[in-house]
N, C-alpha and C. Protein backbone atom coordinates (compact mmCIF):
# COMPACT_ATOMS: atom_id res chain seq x y z
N UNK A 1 178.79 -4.43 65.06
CA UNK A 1 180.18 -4.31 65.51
C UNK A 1 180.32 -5.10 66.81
N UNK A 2 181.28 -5.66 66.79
CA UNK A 2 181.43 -6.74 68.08
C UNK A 2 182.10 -6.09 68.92
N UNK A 3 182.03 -6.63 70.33
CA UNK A 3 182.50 -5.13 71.65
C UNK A 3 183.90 -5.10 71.94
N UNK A 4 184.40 -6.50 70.93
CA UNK A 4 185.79 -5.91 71.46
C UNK A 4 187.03 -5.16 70.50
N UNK A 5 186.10 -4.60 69.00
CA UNK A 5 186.40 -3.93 68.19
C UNK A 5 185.64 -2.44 68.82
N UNK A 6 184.85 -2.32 69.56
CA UNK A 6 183.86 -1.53 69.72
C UNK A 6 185.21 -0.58 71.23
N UNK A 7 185.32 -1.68 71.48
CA UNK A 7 186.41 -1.49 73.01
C UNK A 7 187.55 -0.42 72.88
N UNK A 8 187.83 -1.42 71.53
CA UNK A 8 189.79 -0.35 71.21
C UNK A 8 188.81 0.70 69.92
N UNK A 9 188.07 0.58 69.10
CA UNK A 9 187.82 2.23 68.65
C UNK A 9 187.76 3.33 69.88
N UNK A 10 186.86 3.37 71.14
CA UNK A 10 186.78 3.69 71.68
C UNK A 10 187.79 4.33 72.51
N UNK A 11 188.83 3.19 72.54
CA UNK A 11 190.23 3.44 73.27
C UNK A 11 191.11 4.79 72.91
N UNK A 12 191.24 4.24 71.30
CA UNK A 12 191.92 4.76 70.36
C UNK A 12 191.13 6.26 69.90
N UNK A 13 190.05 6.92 69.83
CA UNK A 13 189.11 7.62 70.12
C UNK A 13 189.74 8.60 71.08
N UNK A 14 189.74 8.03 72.34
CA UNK A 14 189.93 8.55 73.73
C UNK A 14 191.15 8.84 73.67
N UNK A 15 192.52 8.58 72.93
CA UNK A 15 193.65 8.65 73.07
C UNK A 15 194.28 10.08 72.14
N UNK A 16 193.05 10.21 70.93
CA UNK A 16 193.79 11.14 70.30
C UNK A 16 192.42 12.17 70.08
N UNK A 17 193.20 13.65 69.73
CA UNK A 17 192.27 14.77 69.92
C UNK A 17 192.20 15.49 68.24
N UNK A 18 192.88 14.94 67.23
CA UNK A 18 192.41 15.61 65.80
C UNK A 18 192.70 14.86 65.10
N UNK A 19 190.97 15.39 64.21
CA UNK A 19 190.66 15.00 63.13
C UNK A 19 190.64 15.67 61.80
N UNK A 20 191.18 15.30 60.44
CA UNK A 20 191.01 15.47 59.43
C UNK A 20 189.73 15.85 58.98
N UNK A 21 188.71 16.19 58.70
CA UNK A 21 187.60 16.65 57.62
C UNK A 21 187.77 16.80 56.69
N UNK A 22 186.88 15.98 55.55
CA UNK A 22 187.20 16.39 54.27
C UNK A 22 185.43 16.37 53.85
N UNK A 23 185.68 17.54 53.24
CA UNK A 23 183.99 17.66 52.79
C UNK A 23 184.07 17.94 51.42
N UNK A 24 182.65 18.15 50.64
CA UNK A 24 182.91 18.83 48.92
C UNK A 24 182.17 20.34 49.35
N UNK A 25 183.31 21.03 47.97
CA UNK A 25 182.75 22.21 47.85
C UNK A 25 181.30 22.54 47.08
N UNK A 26 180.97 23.67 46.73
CA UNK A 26 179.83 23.75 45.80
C UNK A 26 180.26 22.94 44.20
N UNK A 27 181.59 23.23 44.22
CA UNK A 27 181.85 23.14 42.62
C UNK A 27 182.45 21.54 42.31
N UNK A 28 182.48 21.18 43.32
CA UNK A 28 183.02 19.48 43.95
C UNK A 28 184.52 18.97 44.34
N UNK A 29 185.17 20.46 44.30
CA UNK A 29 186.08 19.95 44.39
C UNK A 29 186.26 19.71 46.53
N UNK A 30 187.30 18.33 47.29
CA UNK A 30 187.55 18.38 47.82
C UNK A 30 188.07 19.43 48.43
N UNK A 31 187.89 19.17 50.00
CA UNK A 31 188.18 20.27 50.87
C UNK A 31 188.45 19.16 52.35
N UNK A 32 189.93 19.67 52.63
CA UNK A 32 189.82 19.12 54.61
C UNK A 32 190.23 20.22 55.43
N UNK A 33 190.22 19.93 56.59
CA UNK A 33 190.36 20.94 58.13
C UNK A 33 190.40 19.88 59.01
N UNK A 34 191.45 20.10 59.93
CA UNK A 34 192.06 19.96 60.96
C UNK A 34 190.93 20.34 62.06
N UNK A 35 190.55 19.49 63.12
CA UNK A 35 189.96 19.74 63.86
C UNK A 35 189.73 18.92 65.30
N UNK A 36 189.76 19.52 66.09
CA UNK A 36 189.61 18.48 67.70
C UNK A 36 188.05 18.10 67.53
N UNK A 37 188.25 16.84 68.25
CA UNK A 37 187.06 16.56 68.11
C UNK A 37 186.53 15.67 69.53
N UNK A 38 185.81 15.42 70.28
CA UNK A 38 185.29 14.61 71.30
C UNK A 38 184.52 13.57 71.12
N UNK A 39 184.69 12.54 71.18
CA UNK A 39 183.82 11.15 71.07
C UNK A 39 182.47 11.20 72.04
N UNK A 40 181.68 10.34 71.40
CA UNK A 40 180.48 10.15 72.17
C UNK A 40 180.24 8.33 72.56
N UNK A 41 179.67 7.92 73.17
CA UNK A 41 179.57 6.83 73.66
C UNK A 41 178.99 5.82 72.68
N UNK A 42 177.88 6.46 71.15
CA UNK A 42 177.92 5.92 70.28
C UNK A 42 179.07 5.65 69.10
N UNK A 43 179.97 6.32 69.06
CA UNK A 43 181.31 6.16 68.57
C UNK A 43 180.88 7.71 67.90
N UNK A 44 179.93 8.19 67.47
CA UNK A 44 179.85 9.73 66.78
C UNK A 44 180.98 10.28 67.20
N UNK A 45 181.20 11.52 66.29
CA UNK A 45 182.05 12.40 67.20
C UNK A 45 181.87 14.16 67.10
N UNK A 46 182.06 14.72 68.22
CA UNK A 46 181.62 15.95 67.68
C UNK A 46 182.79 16.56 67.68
N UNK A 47 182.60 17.82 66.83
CA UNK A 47 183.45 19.31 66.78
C UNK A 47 182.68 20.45 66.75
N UNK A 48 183.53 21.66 66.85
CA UNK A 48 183.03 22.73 67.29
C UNK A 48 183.25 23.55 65.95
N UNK A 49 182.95 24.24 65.15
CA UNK A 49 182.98 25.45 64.11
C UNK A 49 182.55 26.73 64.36
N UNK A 50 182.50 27.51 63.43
CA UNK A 50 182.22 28.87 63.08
C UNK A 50 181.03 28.26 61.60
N UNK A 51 180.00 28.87 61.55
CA UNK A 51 178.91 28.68 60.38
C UNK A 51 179.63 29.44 59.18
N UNK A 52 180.38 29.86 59.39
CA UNK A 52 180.67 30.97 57.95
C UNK A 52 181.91 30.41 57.71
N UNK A 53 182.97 29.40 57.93
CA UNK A 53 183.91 28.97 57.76
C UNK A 53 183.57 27.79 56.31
N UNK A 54 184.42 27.33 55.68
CA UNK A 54 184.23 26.54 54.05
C UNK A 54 183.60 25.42 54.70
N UNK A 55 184.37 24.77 55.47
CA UNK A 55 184.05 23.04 55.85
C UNK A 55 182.35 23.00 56.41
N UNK A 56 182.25 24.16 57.09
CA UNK A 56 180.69 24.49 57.77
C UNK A 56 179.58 24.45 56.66
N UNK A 57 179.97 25.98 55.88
CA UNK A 57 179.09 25.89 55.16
C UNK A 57 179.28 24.82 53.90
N UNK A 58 179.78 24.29 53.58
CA UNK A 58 179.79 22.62 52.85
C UNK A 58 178.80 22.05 53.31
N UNK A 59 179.06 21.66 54.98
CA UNK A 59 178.52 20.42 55.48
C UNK A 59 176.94 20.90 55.68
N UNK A 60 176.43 22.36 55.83
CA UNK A 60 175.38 23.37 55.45
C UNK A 60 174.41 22.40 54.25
N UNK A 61 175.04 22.48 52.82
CA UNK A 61 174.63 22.03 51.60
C UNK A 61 174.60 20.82 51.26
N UNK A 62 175.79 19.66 52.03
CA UNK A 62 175.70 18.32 51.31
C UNK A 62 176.19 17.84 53.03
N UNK A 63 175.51 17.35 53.79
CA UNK A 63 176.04 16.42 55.01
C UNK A 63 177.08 15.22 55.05
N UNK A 64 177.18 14.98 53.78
CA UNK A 64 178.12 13.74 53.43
C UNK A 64 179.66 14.10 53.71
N UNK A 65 180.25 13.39 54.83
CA UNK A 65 181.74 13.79 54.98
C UNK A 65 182.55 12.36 55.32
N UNK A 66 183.67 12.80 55.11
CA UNK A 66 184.82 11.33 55.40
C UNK A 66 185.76 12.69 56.29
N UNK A 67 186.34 11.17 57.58
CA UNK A 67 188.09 11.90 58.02
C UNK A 67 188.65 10.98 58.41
N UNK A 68 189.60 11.01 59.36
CA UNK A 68 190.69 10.45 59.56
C UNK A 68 191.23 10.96 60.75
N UNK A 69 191.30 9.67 61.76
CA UNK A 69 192.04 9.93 62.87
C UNK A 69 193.24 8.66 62.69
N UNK A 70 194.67 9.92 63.52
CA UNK A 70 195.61 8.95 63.43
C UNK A 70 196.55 9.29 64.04
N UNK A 71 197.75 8.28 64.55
CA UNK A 71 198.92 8.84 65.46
C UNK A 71 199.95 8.89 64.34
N UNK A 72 200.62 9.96 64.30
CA UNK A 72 202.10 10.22 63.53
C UNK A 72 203.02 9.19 63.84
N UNK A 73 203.44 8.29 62.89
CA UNK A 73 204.64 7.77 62.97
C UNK A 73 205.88 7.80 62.04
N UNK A 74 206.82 7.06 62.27
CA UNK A 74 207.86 7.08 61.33
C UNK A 74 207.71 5.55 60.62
N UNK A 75 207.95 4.53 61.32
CA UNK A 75 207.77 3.14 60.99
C UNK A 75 206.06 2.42 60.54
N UNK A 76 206.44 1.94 59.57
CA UNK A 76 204.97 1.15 59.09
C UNK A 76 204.18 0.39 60.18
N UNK A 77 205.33 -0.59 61.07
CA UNK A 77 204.34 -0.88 62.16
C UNK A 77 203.74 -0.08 62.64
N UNK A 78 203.95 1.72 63.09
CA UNK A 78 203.33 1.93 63.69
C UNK A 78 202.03 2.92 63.31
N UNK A 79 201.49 2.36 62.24
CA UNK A 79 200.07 3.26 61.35
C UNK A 79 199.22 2.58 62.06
N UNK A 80 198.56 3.33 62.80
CA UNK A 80 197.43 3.23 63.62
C UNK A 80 196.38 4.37 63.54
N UNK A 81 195.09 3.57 63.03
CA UNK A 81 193.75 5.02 62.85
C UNK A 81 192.81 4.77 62.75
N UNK A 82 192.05 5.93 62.44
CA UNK A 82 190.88 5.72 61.74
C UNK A 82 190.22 6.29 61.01
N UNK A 83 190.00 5.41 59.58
CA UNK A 83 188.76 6.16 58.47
C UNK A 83 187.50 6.16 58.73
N UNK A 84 186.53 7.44 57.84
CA UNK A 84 185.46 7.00 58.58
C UNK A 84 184.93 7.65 57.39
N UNK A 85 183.35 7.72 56.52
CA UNK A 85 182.45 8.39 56.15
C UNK A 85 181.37 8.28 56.84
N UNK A 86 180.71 9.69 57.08
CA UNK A 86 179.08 9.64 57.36
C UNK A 86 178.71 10.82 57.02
N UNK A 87 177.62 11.02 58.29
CA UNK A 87 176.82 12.52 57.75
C UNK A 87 176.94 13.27 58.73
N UNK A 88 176.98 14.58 58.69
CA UNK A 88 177.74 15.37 59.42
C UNK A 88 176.13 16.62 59.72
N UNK A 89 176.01 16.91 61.06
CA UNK A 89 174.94 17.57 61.47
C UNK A 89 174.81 18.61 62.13
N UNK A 90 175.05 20.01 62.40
CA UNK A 90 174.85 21.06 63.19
C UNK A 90 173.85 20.82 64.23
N UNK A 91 173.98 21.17 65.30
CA UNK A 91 173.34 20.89 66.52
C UNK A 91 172.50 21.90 67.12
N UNK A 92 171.36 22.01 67.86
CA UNK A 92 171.05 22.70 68.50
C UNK A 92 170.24 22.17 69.65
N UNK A 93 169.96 23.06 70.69
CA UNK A 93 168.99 22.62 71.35
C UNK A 93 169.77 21.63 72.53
N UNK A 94 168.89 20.64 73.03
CA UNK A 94 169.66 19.74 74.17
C UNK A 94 170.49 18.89 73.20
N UNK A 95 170.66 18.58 72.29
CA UNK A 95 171.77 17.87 71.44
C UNK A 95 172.89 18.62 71.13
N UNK A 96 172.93 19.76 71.32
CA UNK A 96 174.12 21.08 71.68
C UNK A 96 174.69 20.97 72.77
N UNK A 97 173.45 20.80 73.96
CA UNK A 97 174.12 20.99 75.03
C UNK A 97 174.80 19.36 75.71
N UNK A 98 174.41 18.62 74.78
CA UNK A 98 174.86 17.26 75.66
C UNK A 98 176.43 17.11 74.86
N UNK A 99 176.05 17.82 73.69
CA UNK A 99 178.10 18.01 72.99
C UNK A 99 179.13 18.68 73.91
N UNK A 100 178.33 19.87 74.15
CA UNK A 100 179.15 20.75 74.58
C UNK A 100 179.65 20.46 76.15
N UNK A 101 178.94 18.85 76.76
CA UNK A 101 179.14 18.42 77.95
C UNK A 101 180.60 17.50 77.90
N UNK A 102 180.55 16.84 76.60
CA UNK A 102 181.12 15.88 76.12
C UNK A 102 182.59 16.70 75.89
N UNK A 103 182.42 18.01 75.09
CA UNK A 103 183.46 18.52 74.29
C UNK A 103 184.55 19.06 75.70
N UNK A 104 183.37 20.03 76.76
CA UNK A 104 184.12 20.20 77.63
C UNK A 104 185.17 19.08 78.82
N UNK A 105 184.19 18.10 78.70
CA UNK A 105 185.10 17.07 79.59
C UNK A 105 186.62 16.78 78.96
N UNK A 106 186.45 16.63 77.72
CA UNK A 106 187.68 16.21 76.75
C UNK A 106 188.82 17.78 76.58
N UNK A 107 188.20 18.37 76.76
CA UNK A 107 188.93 19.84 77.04
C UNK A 107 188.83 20.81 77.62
N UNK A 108 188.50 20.48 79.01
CA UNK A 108 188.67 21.28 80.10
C UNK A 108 189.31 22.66 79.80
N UNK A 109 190.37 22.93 79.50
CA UNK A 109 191.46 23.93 79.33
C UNK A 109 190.41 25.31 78.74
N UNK A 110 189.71 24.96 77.70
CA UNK A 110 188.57 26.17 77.11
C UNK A 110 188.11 27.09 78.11
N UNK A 111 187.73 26.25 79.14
CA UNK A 111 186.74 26.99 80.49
C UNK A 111 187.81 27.75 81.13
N UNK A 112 189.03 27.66 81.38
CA UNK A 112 190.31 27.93 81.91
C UNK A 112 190.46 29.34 81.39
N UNK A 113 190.58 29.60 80.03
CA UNK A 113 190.83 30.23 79.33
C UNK A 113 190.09 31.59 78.72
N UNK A 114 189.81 32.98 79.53
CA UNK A 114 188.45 33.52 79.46
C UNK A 114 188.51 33.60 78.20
N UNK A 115 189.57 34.11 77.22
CA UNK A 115 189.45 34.13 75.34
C UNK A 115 188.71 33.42 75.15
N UNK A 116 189.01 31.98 75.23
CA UNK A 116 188.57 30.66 74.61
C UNK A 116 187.20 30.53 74.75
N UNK A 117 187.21 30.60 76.62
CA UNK A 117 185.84 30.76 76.85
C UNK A 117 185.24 31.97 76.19
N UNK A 118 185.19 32.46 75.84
CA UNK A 118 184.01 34.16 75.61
C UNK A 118 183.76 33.18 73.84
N UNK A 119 184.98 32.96 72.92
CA UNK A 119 184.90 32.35 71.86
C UNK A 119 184.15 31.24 71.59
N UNK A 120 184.23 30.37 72.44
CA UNK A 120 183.39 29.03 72.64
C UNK A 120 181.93 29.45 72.41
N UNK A 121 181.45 30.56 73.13
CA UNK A 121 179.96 30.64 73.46
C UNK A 121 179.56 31.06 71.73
N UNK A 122 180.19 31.28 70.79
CA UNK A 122 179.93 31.80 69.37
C UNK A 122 180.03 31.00 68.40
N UNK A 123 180.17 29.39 68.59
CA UNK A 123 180.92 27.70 68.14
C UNK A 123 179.04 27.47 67.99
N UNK A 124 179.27 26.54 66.99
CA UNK A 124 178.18 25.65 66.38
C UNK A 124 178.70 24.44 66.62
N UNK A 125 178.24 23.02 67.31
CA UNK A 125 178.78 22.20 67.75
C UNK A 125 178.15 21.22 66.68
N UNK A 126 179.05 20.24 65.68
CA UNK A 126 178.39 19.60 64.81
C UNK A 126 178.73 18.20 65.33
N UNK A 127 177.83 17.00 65.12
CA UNK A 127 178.16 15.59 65.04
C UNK A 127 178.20 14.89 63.58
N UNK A 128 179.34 13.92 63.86
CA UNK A 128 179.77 13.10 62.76
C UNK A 128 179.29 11.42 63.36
N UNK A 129 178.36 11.21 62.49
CA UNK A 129 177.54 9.87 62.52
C UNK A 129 177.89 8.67 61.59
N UNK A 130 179.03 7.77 61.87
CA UNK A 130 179.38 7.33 61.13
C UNK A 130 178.61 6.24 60.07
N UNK A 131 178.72 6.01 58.96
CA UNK A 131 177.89 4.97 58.26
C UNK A 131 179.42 3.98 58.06
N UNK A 132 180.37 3.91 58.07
CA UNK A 132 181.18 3.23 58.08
C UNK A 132 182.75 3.82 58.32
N UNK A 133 183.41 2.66 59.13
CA UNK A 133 184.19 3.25 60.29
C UNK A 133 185.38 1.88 59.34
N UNK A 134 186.58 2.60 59.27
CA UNK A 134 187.77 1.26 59.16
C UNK A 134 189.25 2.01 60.00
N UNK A 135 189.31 0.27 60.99
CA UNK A 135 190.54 0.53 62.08
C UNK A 135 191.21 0.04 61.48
N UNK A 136 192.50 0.78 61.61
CA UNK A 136 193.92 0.42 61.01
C UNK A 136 194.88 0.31 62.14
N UNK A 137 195.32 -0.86 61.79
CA UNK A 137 196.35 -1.31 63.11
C UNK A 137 197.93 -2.27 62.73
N UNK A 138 198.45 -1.54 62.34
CA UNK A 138 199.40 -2.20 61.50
C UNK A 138 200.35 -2.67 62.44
N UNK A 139 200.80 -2.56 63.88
CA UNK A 139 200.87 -3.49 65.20
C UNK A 139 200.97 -5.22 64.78
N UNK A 140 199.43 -5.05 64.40
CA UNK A 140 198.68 -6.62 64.10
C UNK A 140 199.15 -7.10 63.03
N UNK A 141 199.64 -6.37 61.82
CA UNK A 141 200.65 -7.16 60.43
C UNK A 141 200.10 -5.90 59.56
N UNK A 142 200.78 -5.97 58.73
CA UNK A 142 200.97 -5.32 57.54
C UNK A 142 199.73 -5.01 57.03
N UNK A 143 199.35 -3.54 56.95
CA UNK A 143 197.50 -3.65 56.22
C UNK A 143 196.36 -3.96 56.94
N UNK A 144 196.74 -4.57 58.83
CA UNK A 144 195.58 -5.16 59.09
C UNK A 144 194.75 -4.40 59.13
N UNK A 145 193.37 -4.14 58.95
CA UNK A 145 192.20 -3.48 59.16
C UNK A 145 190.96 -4.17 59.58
N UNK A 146 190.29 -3.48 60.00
CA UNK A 146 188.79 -3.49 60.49
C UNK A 146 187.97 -2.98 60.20
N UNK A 147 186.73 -3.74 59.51
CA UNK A 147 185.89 -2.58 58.57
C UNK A 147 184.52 -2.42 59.53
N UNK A 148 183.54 -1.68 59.81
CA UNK A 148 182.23 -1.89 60.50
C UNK A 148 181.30 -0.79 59.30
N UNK A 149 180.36 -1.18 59.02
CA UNK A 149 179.13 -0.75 57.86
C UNK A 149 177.96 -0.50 58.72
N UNK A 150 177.10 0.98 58.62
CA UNK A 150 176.13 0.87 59.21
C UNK A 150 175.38 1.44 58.00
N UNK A 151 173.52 0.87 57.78
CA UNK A 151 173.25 1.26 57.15
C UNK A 151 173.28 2.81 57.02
N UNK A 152 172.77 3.58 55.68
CA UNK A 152 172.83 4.78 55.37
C UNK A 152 172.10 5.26 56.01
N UNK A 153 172.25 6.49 56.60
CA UNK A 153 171.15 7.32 57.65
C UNK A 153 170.42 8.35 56.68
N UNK A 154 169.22 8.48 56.98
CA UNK A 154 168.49 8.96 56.10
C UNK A 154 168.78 10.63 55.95
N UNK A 155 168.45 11.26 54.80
CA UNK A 155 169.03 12.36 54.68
C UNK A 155 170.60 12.65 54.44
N UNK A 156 171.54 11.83 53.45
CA UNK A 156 172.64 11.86 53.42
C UNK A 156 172.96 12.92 52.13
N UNK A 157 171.58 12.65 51.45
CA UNK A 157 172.50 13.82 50.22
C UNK A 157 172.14 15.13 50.40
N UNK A 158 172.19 15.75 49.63
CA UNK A 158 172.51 17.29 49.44
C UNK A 158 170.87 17.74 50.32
N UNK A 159 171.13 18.54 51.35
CA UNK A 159 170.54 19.73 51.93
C UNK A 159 169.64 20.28 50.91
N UNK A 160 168.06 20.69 51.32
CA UNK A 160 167.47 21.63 50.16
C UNK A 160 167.36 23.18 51.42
């Protein structure tokens, strides 16, 4: 990925706070959730769950997920986003705590909040590792996009 596609994901990243999830169920059928999410400096991104929630335990059994970040518009020029598939990972340990550094900077307000806070401390913090990322910037003309491919990260199919 070249840095000045690398520049505005990043931008665009930093600008908006939810993401789509769409994972498979046991039986295959699709499933999404709405979710905030915090960027990391590799473009990953994390979110926060509950383990006993559908999208969790999905991503539990098969790590393979796609979403979608994007700003609401009315006019076609203004579809601006991003698709993404990868593999999706529950965290623990100092890879928990370097999310939960990340998650708090991007949302301060949690710590503010003793609910939120007391709730937070009971969150499984997962990362989304993208294997391929496409920017949509329809600004630039009709359809323009940007595709970036990373190879497959090992361990993408189904959980034993």
């Amino acid at each position: 990925m070249d840095d000045e596609l690398r520049i505005r994901l990043k931008q665009f990243l930093a600008a908006h706070t939810t993401l789509t999830l769409a994972t498979l169920a046991e039986d295959g059928r699709p499933q999404a959730a709405p979710l905030f999410y915090a960027e990391m400096d590799d473009l990953s991104l994390i979110f926060i769950s509950e383990q006993r929630v559908r999208h969790s335990r999905n991503v539990a059994r098969d790590r393979r997920v796609a979403a979608a970040i994007y700003a609401d518009g009315q006019q076609w020029q203004t579809i601006h986003g991003v698709q993404l598939e990868g593999v999706c990972t529950a965290l623990s340990g100092q890879a928990a705590q370097a999310a939960q550094a990340v998650y708090l900077a991007k949302y301060p307000f949690i710590t503010a909040d003793l609910l939120l806070a007391r709730l937070f401390q009971k969150v499984t913090f997962y990362k989304i590792s993208p294997t391929w990322l496409r920017f949509i910037d329809n600004s630039r003309g009709f359809g323009y996009k940007e595709e970036w491919e990373h190879e497959e990260i090992e361990g993408t199919q189904e959980n034993s």
